[in-house]
Each structure stands twice: as C-alpha cells, then as structure tokens.
C-alpha atoms as a PDB file:
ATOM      1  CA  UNK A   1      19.501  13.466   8.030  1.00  0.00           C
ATOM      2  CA  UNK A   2      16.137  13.180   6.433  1.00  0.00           C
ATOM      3  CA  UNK A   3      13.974  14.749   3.982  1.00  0.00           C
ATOM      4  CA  UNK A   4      10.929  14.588   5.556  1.00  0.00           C
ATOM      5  CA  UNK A   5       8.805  17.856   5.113  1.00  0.00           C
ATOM      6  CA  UNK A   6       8.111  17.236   8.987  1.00  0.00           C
ATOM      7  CA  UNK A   7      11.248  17.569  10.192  1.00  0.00           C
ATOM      8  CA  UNK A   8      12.226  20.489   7.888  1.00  0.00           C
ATOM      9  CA  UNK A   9       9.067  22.407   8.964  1.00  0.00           C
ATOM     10  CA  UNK A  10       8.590  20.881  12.211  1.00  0.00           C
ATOM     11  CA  UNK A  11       4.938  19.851  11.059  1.00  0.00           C
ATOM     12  CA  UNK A  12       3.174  16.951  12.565  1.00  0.00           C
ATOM     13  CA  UNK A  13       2.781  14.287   9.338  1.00  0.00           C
ATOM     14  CA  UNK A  14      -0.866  14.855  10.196  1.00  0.00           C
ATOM     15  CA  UNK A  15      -0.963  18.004   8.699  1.00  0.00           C
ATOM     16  CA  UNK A  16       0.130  16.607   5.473  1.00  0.00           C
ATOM     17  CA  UNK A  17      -2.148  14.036   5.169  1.00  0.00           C
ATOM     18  CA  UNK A  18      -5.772  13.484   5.575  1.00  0.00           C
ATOM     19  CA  UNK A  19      -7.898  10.583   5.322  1.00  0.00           C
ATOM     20  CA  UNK A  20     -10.870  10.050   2.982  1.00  0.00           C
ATOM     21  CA  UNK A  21     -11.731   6.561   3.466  1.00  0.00           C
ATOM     22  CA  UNK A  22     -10.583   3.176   3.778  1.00  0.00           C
ATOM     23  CA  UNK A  23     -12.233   0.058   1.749  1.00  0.00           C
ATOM     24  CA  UNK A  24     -12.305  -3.360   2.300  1.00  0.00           C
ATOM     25  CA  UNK A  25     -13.100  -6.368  -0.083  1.00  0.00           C
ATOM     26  CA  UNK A  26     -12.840  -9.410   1.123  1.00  0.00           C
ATOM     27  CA  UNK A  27     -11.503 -11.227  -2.014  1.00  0.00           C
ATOM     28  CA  UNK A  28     -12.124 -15.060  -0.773  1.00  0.00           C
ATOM     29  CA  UNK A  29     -11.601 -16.944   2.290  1.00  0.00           C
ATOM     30  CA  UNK A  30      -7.743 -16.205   2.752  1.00  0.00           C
ATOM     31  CA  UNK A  31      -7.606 -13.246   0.655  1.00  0.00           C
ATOM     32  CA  UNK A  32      -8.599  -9.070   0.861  1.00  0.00           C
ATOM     33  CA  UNK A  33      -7.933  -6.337  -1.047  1.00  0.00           C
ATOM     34  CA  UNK A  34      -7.881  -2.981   1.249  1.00  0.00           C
ATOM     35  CA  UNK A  35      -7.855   0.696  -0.137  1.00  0.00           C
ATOM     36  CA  UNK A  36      -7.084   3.713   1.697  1.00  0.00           C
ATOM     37  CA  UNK A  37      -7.632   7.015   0.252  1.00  0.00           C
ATOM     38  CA  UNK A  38      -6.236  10.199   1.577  1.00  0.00           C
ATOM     39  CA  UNK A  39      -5.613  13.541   0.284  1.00  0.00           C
ATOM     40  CA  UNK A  40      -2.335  15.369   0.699  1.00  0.00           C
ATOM     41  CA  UNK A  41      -2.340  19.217   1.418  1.00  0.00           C
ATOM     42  CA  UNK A  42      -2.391  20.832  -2.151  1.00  0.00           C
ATOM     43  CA  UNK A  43       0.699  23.293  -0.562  1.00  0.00           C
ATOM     44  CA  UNK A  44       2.801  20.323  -0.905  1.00  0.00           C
ATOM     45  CA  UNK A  45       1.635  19.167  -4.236  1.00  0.00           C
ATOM     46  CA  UNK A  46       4.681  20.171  -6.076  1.00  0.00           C
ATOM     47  CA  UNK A  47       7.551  18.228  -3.507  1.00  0.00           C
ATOM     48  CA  UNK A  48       9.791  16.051  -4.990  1.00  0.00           C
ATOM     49  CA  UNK A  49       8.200  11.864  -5.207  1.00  0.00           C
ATOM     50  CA  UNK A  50      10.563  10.625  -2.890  1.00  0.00           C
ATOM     51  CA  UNK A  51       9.875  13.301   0.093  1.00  0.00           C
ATOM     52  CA  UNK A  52       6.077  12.423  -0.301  1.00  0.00           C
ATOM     53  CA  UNK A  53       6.434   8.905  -0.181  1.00  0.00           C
ATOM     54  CA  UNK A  54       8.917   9.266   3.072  1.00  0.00           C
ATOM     55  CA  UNK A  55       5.911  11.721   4.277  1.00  0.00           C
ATOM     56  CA  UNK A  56       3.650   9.285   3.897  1.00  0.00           C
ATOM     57  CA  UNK A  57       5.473   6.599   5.498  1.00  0.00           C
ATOM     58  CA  UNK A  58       5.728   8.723   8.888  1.00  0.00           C
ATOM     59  CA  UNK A  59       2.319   9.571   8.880  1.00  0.00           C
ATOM     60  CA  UNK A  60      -0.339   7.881  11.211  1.00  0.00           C
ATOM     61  CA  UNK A  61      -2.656   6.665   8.425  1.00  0.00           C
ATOM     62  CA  UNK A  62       0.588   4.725   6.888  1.00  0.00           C
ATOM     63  CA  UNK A  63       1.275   2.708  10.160  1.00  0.00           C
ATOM     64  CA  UNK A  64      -0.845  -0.102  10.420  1.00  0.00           C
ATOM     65  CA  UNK A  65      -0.516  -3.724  10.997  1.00  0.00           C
ATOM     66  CA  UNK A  66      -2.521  -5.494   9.071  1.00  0.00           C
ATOM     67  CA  UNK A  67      -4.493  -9.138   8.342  1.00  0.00           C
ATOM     68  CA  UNK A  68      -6.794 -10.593   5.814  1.00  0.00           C
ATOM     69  CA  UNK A  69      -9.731  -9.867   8.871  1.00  0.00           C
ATOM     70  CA  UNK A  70      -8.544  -7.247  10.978  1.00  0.00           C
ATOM     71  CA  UNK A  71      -6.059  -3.684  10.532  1.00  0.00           C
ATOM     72  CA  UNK A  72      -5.354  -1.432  13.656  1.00  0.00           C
ATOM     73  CA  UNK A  73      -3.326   1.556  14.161  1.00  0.00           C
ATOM     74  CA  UNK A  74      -0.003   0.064  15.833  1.00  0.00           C
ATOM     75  CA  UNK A  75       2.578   2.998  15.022  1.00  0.00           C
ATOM     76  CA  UNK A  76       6.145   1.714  13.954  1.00  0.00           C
ATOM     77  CA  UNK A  77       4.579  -1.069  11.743  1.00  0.00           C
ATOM     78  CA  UNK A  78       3.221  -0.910   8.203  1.00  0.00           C
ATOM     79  CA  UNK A  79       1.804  -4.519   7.354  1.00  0.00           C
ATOM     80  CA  UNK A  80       4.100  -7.051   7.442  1.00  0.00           C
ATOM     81  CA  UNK A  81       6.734  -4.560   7.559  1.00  0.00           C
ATOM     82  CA  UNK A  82       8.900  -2.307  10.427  1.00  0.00           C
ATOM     83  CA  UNK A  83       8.447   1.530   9.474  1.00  0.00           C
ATOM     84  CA  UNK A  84      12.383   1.441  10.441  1.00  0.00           C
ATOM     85  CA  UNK A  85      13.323  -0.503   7.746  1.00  0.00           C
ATOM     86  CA  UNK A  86      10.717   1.025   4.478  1.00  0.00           C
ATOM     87  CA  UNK A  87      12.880   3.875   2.670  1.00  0.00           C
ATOM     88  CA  UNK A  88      11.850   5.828  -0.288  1.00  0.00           C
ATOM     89  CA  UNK A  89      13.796   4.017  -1.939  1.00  0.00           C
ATOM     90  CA  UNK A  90      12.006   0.706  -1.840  1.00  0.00           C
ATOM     91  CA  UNK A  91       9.170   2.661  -4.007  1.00  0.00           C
ATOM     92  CA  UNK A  92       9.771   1.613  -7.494  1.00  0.00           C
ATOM     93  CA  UNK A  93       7.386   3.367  -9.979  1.00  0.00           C
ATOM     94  CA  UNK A  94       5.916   1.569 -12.594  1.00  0.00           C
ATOM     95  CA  UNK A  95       3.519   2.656 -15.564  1.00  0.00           C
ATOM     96  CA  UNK A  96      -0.033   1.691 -15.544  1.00  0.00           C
ATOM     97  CA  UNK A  97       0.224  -0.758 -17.820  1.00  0.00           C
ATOM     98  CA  UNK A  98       3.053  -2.449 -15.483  1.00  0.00           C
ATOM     99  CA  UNK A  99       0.781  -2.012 -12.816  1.00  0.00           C
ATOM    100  CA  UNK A 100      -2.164  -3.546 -14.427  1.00  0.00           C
ATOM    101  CA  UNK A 101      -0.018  -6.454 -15.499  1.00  0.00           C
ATOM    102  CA  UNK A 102       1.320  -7.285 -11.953  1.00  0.00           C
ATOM    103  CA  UNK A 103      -1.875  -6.574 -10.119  1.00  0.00           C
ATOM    104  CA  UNK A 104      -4.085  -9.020 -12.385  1.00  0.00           C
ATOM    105  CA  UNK A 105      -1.359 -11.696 -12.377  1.00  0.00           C
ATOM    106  CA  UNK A 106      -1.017 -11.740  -8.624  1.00  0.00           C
ATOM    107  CA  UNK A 107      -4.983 -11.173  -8.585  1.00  0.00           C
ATOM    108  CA  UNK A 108      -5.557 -14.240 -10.547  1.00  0.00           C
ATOM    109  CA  UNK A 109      -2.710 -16.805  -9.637  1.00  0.00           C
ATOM    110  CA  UNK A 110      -3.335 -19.794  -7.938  1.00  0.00           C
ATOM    111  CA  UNK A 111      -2.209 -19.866  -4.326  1.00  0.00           C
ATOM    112  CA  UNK A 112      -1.791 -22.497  -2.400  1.00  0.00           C
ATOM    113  CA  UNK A 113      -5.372 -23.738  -0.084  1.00  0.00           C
ATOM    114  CA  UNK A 114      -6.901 -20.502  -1.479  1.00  0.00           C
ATOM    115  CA  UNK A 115     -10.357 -20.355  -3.918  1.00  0.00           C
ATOM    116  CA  UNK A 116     -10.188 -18.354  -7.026  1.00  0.00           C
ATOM    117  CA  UNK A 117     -12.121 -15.314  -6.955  1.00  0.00           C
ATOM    118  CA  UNK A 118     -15.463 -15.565  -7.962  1.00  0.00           C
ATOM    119  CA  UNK A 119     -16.967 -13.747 -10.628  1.00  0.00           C
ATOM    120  CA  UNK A 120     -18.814 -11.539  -9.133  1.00  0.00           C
ATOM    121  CA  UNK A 121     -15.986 -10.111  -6.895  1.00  0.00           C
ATOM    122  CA  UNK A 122     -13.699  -9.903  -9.862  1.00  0.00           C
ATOM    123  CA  UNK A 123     -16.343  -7.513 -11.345  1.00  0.00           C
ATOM    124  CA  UNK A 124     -16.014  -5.265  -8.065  1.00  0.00           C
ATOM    125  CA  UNK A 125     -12.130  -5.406  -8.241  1.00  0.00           C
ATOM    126  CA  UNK A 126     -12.303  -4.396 -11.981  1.00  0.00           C
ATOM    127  CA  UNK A 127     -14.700  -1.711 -11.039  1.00  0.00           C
ATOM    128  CA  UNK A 128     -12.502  -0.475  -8.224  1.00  0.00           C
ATOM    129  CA  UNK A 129      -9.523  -0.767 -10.115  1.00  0.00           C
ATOM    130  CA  UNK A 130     -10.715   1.444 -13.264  1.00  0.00           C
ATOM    131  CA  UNK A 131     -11.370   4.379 -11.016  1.00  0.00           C
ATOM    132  CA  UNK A 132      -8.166   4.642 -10.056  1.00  0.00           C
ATOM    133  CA  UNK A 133      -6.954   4.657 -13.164  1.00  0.00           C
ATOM    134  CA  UNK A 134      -6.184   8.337 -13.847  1.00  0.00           C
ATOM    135  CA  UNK A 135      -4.205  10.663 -16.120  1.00  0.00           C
ATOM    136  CA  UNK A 136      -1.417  12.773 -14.013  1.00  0.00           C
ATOM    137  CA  UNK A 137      -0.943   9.770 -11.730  1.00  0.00           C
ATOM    138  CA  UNK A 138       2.152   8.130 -10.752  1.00  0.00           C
ATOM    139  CA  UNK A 139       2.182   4.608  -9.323  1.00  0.00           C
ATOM    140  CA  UNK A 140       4.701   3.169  -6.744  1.00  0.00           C
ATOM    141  CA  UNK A 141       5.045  -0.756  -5.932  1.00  0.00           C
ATOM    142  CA  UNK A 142       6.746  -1.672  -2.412  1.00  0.00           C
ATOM    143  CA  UNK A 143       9.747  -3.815  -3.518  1.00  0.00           C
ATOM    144  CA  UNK A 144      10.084  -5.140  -0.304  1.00  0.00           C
ATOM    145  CA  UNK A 145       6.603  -7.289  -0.858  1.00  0.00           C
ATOM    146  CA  UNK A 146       8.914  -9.747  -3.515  1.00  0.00           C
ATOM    147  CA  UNK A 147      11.293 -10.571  -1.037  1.00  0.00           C
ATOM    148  CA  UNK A 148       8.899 -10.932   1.971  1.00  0.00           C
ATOM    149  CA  UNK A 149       6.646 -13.116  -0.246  1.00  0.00           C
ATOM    150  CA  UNK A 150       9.072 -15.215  -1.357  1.00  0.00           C
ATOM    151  CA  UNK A 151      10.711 -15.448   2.161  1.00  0.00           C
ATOM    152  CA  UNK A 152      10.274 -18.993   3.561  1.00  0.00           C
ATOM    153  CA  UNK A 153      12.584 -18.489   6.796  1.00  0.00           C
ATOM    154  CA  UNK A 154      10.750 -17.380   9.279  1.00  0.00           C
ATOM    155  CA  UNK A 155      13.278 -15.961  11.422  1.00  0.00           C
ATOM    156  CA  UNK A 156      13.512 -13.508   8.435  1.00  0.00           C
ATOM    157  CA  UNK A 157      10.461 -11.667   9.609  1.00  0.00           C
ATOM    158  CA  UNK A 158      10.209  -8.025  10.432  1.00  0.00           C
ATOM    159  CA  UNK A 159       8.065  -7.954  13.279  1.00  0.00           C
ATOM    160  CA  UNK A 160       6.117 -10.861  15.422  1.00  0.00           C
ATOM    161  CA  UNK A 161       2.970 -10.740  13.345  1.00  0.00           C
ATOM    162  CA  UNK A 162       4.229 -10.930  10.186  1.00  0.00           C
ATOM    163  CA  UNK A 163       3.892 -14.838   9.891  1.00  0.00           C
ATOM    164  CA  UNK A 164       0.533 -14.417   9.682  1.00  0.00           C
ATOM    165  CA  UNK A 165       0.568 -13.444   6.296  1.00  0.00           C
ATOM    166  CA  UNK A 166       1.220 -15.203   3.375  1.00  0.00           C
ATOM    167  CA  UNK A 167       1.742 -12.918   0.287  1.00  0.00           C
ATOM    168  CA  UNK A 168       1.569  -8.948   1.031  1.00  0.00           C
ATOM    169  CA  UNK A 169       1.319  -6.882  -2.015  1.00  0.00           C
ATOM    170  CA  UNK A 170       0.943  -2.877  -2.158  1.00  0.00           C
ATOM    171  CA  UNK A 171       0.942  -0.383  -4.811  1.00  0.00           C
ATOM    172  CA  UNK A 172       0.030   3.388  -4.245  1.00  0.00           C
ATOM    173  CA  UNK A 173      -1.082   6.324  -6.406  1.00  0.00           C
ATOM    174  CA  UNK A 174      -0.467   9.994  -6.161  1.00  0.00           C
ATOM    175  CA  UNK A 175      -2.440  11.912  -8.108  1.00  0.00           C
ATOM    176  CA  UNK A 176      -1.050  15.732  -8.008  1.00  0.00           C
ATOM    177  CA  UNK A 177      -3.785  17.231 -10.238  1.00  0.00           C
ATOM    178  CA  UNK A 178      -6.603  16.243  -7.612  1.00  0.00           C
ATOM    179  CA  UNK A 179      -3.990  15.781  -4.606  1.00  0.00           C
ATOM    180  CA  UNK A 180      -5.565  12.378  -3.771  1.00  0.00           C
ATOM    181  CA  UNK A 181      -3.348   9.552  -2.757  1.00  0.00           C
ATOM    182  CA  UNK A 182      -4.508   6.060  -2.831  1.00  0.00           C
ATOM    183  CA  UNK A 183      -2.531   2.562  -1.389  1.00  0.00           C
ATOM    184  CA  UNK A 184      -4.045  -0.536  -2.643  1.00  0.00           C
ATOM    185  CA  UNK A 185      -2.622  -3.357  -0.690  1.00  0.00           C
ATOM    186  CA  UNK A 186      -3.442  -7.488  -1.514  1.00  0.00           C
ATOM    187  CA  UNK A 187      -3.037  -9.540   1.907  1.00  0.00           C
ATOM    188  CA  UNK A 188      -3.379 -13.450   1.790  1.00  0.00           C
ATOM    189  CA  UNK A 189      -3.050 -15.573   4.847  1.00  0.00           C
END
C-alpha cells in the first residue's frame, strides 16, 4: 500500500505540484548545478514529510533523466536513478549547517579531469545558495547519491544512462511557511 496523497484522493500528482522555474549553472566543463523550484498546493502544507517527499517523487516535474548538458522529461527515471527503486525513506534530513558543510565540500573537492570552479561562478553559487537559505525549512539529501557515487561496477547501474554520470548529488527544501519546494541537484560527468 502507499501513502501517496494521489492514490488516497485519486488526484493526479499534478495537482499537487506546480512548477516555478528551473535553473541551470553550468559549474565548469564536466560539472552543473540545476535548481528546480515548484510550489506545492498550500491544502497540503500540513502532510506528514515523508508523504510529500513520496508526492513529489510521483510527480512529473520529479522524473527526469538528467546530464551535465541536457535534462528531459523521461517518466520512471529521476537522474541517475529508477523512480521504482527511490523511497521516502532514502530522504535523510539534515540541518542547514549539515547541508552547507556537504554541499561546499562536494562543491569544492577536486575531481578527477575536472577544473575548479572559477571565482566568479563560485560567487553565483554562493548567491544562489543564500536564498535558499530560509527559516521554517527542512532539508532532505538523497542517500542513494553516496552509494551511486562511489559505485565503480557498472553493472550496478539503475538504468542505461546512468554511466554517463560521474558523481550525482541532490538535496531538496520544503519550505511550509511559503509552500515553495526547491531540489538542488550537482551532476559531474
């Protein structure tokens, strides 16, 4: 059974979700951040985390393969990831300090054939990263990025286009106050 707000309600996801705007920075040669911004329907505001996060997960704005150049709708798939196989429970919520921590680290570690980030595009990340950083928030890292970025089997891989990507990193925020919801995903080829 599952606790999806759709399937309780019979309501298409769509109706949950709607989408603001997506972002994309390309952060060097192998490397983009991405930012989509949606707002959830303010009736739903006060649903338990895990039933928006599974919410989110079925909707259409969540399912998307996608690359350091390119993203496309392609429903059943979530970045590296099969839909299938992303639960609720692989959202682990962290503080903002945690976040901040993780995000610069990754963010600023060498990777292998990859340029630093230049100056001027760290300024835009910083920039981008201190508006989301907002009282009543609560922040949610994808545990299944660790293992898939540490994964050097490839017949370990979800989906056929996941070997494209090197490191996949994504962290979202609901904000309940403003009923915004933003997931800020790293991709490195």
């Amino acid at each position: 059974m599952t606790n999806s707000i759709s399937s309780i309600f019979e309501l298409d996801t769509s109706q949950l979700y709607y989408e603001n705007f997506k972002y994309k920075l390309t952060l060097h040669h192998h490397g983009t951040l991405r930012l989509l911004s949606l707002s959830f329907n303010k009736r739903f505001k006060k649903l338990d985390k895990s039933i928006k996060l599974q919410n989110l997960k079925e909707s259409d704005h969540y399912q998307e393969v996608m690359f350091n150049h390119y993203s496309s709708f392609m429903g059943g798939y979530h970045g590296p990831f099969m839909i299938k196989n992303i639960s609720s429970g692989n959202f682990i919520e962290i503080s903002m300090e945690v976040f901040l921590n993780n995000f610069y680290e990754i963010l600023l570690s060498p990777k292998a054939n990859t340029p630093m980030i230049n100056r001027n595009t760290l300024k835009k990340v910083k920039k981008l990263i201190n508006s989301l950083k907002a009282e009543n928030s609560f922040i949610f890292y994808l545990n299944k990025c660790e293992i898939f970025n540490i994964n050097t089997n490839p017949h370990n891989y979800e989906h056929e286009w996941s070997h494209a990507i090197n490191q996949f990193h994504e962290f979202i925020f609901f904000n309940d106050k403003t009923s915004e919801v933003f997931c800020l995903y790293l991709i490195y080829e």
